[in-house]
N, C-alpha and C. Protein backbone atom coordinates (compact mmCIF):
# COMPACT_ATOMS: atom_id res chain seq x y z
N UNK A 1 27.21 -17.99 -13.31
CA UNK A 1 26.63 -16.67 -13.41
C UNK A 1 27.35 -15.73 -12.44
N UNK A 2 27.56 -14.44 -12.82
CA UNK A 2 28.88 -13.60 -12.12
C UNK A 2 27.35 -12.14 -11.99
N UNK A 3 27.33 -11.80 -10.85
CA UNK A 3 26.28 -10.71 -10.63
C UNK A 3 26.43 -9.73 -11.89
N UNK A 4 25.66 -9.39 -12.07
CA UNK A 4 25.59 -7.73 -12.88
C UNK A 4 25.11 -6.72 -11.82
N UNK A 5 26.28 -6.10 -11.35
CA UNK A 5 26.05 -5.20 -10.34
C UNK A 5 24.97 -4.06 -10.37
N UNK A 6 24.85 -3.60 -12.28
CA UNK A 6 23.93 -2.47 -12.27
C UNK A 6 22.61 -2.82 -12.20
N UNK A 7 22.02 -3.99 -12.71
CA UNK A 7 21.02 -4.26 -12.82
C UNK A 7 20.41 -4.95 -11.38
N UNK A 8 21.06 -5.50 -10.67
CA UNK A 8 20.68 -6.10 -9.14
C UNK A 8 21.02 -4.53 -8.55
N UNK A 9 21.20 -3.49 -8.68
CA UNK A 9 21.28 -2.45 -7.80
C UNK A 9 19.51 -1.46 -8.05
N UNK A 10 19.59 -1.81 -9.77
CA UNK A 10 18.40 -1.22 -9.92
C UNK A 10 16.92 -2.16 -9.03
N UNK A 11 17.48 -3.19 -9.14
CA UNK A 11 16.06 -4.03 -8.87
C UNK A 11 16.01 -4.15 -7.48
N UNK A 12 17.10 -4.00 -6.59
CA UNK A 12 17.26 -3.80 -5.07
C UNK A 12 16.43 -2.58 -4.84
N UNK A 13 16.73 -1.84 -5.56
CA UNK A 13 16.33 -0.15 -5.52
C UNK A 13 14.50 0.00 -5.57
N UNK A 14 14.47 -0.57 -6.39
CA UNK A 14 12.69 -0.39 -6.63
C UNK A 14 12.14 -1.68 -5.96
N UNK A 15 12.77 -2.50 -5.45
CA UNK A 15 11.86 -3.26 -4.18
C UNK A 15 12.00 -2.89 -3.12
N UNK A 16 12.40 -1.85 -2.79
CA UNK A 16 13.19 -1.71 -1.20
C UNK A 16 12.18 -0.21 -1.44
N UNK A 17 12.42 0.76 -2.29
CA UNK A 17 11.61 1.87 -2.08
C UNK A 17 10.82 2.54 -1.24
N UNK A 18 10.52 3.19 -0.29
CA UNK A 18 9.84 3.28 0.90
C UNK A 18 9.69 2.61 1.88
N UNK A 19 10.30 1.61 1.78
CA UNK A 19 10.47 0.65 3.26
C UNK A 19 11.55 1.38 3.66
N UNK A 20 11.28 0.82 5.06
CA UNK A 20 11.95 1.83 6.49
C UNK A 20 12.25 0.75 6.96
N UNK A 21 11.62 -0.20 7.36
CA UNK A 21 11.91 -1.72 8.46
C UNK A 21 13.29 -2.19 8.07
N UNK A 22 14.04 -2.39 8.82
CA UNK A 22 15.83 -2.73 8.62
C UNK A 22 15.46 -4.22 8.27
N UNK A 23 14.87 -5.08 9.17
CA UNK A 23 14.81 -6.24 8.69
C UNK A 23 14.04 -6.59 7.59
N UNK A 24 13.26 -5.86 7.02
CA UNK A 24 12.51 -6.49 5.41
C UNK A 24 13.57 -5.65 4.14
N UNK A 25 14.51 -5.05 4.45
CA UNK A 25 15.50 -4.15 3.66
C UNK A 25 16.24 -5.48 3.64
N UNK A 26 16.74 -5.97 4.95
CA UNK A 26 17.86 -7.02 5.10
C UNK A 26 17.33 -8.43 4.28
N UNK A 27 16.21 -8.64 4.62
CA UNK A 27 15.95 -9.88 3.80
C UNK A 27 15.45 -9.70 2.20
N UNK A 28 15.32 -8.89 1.88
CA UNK A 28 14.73 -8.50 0.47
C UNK A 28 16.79 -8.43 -0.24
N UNK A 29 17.39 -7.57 0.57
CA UNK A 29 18.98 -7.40 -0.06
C UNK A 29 19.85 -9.04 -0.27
N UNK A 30 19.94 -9.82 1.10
CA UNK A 30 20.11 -11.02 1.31
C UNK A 30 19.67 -11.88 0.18
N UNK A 31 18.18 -11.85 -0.24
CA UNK A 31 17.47 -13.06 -1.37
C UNK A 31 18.14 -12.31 -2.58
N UNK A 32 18.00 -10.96 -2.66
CA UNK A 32 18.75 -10.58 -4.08
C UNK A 32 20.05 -11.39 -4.53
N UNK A 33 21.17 -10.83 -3.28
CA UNK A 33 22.59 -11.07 -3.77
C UNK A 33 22.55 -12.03 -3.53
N UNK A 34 22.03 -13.11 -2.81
CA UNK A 34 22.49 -14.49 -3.32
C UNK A 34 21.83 -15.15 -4.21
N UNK A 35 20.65 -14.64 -4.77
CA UNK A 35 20.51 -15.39 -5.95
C UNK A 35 21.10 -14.84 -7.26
N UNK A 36 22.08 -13.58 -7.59
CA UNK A 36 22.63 -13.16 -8.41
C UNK A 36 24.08 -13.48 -8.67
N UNK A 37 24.65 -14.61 -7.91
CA UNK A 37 26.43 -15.06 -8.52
C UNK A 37 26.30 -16.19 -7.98
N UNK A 38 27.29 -17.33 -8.51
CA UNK A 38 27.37 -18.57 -8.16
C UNK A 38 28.21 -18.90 -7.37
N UNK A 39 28.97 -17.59 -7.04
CA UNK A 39 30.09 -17.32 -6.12
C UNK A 39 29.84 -16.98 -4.86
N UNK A 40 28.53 -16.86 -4.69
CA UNK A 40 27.72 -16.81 -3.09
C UNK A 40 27.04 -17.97 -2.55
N UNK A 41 27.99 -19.17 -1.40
CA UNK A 41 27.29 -19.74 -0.80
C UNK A 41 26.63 -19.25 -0.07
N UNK A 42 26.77 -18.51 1.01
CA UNK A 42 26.48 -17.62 2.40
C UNK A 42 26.00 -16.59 2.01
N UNK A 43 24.49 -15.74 2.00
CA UNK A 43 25.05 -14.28 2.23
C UNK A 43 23.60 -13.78 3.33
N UNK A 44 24.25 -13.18 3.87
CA UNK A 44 23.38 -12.72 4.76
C UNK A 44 23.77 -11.60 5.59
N UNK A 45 23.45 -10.92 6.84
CA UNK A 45 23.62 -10.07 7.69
C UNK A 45 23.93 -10.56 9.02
N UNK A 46 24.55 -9.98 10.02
CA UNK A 46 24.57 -9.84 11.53
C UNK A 46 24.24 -8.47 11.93
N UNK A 47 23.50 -8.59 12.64
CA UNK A 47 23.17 -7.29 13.15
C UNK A 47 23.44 -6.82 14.28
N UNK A 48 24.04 -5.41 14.86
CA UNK A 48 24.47 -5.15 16.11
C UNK A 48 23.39 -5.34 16.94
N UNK A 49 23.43 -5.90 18.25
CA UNK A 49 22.22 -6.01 19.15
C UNK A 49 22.26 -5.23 20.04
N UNK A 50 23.39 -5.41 20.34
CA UNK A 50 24.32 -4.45 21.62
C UNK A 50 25.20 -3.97 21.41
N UNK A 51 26.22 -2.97 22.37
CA UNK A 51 27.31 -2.85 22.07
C UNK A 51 28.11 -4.05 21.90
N UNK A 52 29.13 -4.27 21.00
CA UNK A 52 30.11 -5.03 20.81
C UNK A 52 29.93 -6.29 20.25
N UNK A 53 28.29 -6.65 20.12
CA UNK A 53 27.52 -8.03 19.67
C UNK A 53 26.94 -7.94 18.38
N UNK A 54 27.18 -8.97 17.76
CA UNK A 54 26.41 -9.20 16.46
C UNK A 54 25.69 -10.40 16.47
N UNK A 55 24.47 -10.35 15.98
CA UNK A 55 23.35 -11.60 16.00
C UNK A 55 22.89 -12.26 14.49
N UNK A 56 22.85 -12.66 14.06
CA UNK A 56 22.12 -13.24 12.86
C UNK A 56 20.77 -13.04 12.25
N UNK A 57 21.05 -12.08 11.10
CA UNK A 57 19.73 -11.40 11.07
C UNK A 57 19.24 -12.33 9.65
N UNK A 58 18.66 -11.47 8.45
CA UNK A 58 17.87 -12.61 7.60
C UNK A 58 19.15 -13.29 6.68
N UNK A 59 19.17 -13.80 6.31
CA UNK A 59 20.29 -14.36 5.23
C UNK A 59 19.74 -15.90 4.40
N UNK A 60 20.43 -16.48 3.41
CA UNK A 60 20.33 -16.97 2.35
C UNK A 60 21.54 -18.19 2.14
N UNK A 61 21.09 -19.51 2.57
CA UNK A 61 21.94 -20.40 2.49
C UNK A 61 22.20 -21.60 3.40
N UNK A 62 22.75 -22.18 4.20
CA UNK A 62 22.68 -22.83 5.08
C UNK A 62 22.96 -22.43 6.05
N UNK A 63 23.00 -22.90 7.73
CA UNK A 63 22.97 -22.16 9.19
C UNK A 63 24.27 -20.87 9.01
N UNK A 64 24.19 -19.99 10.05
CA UNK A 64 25.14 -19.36 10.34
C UNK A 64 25.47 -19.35 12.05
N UNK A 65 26.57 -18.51 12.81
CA UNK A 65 26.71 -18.21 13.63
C UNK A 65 25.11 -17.48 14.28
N UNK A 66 25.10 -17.92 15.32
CA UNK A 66 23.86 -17.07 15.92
C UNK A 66 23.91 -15.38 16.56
N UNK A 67 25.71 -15.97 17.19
CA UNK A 67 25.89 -14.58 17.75
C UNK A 67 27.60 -14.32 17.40
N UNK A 68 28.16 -13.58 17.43
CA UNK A 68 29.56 -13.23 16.92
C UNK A 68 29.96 -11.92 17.86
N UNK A 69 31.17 -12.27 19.18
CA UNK A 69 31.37 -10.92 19.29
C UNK A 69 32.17 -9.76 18.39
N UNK A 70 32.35 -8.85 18.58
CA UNK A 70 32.59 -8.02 17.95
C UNK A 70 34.34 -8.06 17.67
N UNK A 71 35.27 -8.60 18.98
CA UNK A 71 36.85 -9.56 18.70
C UNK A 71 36.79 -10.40 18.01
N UNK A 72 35.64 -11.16 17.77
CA UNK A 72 35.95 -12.44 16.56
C UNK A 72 35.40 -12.27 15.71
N UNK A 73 36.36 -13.05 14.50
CA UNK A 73 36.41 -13.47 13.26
C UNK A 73 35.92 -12.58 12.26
N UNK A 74 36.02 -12.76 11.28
CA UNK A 74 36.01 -11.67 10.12
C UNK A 74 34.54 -10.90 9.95
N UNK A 75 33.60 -11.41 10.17
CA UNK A 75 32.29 -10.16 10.84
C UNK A 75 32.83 -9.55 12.21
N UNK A 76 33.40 -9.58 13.26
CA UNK A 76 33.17 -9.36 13.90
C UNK A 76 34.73 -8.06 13.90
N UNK A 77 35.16 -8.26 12.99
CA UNK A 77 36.52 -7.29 12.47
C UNK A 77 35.92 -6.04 11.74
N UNK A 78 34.65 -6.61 10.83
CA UNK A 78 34.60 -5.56 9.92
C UNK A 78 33.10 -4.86 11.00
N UNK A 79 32.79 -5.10 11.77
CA UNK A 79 32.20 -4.34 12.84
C UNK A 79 33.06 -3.52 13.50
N UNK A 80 34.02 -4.18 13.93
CA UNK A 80 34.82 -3.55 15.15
C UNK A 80 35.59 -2.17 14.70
N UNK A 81 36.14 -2.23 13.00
CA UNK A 81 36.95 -1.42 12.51
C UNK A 81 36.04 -0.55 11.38
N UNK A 82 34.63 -1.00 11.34
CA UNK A 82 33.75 -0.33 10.31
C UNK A 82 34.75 -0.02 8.94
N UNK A 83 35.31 -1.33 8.79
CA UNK A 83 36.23 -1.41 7.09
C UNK A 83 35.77 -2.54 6.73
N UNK A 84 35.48 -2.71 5.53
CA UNK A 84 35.42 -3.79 4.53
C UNK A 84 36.75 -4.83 4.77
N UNK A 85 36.10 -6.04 5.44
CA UNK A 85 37.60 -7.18 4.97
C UNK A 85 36.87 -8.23 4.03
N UNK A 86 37.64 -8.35 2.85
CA UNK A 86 38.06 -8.92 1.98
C UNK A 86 39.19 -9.80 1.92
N UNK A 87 38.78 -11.61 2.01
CA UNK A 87 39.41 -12.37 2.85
C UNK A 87 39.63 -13.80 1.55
N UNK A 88 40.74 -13.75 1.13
CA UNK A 88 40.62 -14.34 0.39
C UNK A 88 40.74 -15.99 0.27
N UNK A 89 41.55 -16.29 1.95
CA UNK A 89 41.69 -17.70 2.41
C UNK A 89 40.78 -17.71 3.73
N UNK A 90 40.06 -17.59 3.91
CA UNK A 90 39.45 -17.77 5.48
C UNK A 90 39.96 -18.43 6.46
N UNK A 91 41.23 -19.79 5.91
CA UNK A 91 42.11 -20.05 7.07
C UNK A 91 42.86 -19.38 7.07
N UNK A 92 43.60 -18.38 6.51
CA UNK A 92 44.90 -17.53 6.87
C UNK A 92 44.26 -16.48 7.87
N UNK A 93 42.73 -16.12 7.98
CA UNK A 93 42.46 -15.20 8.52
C UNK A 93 41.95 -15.35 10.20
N UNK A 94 43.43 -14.63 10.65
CA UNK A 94 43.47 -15.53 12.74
C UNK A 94 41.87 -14.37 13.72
N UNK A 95 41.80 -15.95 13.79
CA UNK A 95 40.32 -16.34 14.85
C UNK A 95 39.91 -16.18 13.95
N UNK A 96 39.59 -16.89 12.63
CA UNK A 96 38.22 -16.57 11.36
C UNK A 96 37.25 -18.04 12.76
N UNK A 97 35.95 -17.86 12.61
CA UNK A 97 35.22 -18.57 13.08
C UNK A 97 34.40 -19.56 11.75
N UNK A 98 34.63 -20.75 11.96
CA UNK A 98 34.18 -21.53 10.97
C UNK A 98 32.88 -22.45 11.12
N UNK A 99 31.14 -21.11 10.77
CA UNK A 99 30.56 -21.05 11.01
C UNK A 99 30.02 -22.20 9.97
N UNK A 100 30.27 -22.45 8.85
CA UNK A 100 30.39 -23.70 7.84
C UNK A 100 31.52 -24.13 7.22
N UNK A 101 31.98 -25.43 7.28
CA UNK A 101 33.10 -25.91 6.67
C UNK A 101 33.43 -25.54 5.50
N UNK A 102 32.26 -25.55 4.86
CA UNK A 102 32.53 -25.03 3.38
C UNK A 102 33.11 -24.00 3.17
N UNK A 103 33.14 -22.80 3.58
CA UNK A 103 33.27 -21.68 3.42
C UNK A 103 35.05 -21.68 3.06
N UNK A 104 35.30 -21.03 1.87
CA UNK A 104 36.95 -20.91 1.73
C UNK A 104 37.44 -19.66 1.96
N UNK A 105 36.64 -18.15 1.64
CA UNK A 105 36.35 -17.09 1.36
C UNK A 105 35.51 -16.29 1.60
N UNK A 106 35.96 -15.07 1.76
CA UNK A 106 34.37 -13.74 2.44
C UNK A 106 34.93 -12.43 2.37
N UNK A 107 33.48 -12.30 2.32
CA UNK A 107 33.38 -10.97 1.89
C UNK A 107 32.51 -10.33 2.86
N UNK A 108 32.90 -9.38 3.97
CA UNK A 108 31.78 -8.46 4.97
C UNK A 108 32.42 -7.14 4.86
N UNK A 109 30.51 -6.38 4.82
CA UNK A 109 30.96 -5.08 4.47
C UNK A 109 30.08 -4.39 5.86
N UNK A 110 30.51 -3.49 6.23
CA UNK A 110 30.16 -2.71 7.24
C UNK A 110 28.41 -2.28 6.63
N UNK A 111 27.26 -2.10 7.45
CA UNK A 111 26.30 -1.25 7.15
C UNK A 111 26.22 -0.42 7.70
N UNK A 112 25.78 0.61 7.23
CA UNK A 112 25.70 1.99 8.11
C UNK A 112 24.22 2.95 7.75
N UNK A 113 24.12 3.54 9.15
CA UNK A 113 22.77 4.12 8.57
C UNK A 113 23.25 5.60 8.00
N UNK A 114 21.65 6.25 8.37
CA UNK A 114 22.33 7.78 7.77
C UNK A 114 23.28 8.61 8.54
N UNK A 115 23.26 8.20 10.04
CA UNK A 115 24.29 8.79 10.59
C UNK A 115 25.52 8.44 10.71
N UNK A 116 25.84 7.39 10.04
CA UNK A 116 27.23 6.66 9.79
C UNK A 116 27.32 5.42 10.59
N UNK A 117 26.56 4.99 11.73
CA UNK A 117 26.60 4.07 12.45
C UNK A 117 26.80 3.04 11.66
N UNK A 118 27.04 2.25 12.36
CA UNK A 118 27.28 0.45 12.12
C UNK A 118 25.71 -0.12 12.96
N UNK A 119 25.11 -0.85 11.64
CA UNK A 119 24.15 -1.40 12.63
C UNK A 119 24.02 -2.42 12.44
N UNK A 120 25.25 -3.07 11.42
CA UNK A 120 24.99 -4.27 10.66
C UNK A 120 26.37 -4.59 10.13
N UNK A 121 26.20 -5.91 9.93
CA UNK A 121 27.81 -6.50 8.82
C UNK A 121 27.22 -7.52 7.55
N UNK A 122 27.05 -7.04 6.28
CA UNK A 122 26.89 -7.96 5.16
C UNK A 122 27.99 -9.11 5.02
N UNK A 123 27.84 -9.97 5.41
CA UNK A 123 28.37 -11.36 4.99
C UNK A 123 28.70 -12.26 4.23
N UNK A 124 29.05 -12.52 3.08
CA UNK A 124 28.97 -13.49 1.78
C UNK A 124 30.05 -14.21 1.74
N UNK A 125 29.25 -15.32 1.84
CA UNK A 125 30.54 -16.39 1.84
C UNK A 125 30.72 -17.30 0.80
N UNK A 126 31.88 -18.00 0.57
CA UNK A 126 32.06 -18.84 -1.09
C UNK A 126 32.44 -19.96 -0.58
N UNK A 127 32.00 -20.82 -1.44
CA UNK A 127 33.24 -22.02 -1.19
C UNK A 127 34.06 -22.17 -1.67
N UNK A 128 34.51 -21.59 -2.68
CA UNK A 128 35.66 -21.01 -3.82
C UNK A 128 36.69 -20.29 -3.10
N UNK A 129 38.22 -20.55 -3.35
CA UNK A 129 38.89 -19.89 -2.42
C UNK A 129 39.51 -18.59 -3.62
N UNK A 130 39.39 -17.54 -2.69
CA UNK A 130 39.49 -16.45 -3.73
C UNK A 130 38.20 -15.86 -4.57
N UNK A 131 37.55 -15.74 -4.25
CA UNK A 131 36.09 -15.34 -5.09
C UNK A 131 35.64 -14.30 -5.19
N UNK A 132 36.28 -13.15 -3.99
CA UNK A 132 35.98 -12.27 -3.91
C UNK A 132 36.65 -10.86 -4.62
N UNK A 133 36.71 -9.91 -5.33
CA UNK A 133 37.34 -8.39 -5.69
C UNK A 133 36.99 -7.58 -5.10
N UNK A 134 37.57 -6.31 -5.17
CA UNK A 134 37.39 -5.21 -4.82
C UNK A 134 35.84 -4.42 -5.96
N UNK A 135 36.25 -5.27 -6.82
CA UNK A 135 34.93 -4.83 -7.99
C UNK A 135 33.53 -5.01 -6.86
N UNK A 136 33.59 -6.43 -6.15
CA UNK A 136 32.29 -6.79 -5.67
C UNK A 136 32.22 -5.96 -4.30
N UNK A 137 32.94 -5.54 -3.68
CA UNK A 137 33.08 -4.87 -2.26
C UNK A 137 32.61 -3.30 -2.90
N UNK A 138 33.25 -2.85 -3.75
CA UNK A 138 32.46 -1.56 -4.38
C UNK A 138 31.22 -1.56 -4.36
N UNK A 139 30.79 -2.34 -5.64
CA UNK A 139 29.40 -2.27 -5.92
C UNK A 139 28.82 -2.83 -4.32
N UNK A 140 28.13 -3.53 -3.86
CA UNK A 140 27.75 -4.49 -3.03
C UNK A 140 27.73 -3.23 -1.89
N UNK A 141 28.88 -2.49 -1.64
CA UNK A 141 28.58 -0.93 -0.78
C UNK A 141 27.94 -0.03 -0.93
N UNK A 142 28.11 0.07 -1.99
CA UNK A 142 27.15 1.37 -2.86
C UNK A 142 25.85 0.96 -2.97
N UNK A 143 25.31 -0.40 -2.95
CA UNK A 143 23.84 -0.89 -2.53
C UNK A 143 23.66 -0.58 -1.20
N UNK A 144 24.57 -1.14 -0.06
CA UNK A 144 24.10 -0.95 1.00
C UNK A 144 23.91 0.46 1.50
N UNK A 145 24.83 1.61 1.02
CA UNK A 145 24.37 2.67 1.41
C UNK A 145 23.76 3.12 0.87
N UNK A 146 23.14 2.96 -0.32
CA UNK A 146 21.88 3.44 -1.41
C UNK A 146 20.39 2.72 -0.18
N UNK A 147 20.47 2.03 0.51
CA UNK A 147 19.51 1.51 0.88
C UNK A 147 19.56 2.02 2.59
N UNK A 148 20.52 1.93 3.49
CA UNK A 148 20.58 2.04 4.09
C UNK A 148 20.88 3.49 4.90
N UNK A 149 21.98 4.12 4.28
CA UNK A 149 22.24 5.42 4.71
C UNK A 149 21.41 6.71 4.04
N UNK A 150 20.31 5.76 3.77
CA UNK A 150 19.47 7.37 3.08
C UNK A 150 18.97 8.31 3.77
């Protein structure tokens, strides 16, 4: 099963509706997208705690990193540079942190609120090497700022 981006955007949309709480946004988004592709082992959030720190917020799958600074590994890139990396070998990618063996591939997208901040990094990880497009980094953004930067 390969997501249908429009229809998991609509149904993100009308469960999330008037919630304000970052963390019931984060875990309601998290149970969505990973139960919508078979191409998501991992997906979850880190959330900025502090400057330069990311922590492990709700997510969907087996353990993650607890804490990630903001110099390491591919969350802690797409914090640091607030850009989408799209990673298609996770060993080619230097200091990737190998928070599960499984993982071949990822996908983290910057979150941002309404003032543009970073307060967060979406996470999705595959065990499939190569799993990820630019198709899914589109859509998958355009949720998070439909939800987040409102």
């Amino acid at each position: 099963m390969t997501a249908d981006y429009d229809t998991l955007a609509k149904t993100i949309a009308a469960l999330t509706e008037g919630e304000t709480d970052q963390v019931a946004l984060m875990a309601t988004i998290a149970c969505e997208v990973h139960h919508a592709d078979d191409r998501f082992d991992w997906t979850g959030f880190y959330r900025v705690t502090q400057p330069g720190l990311l922590k492990i917020g709700p997510y969907q799958g087996g353990h993650g990193c607890l804490v990630i600074p903001f110099d390491r590994g591919v969350c802690g890139a797409a914090a640091r540079t607030g850009e989408v990396q799209l990673v298609p070998d996770v060993e080619a990618f230097p200091g990737h942190i190998a928070c599960a063996t499984s993982t071949r591939s990822e996908l983290v997208l910057p979150v941002r609120d309404a003032s543009g901040k970073v307060i967060a990094v979406f996470d999705i990880d595959s065990n499939q090497p190569d799993a990820f497009t630019d198709q899914d980094a589109t859509a998958l953004g355009a949720i998070l700022t439909d939800v987040f930067a409102r």
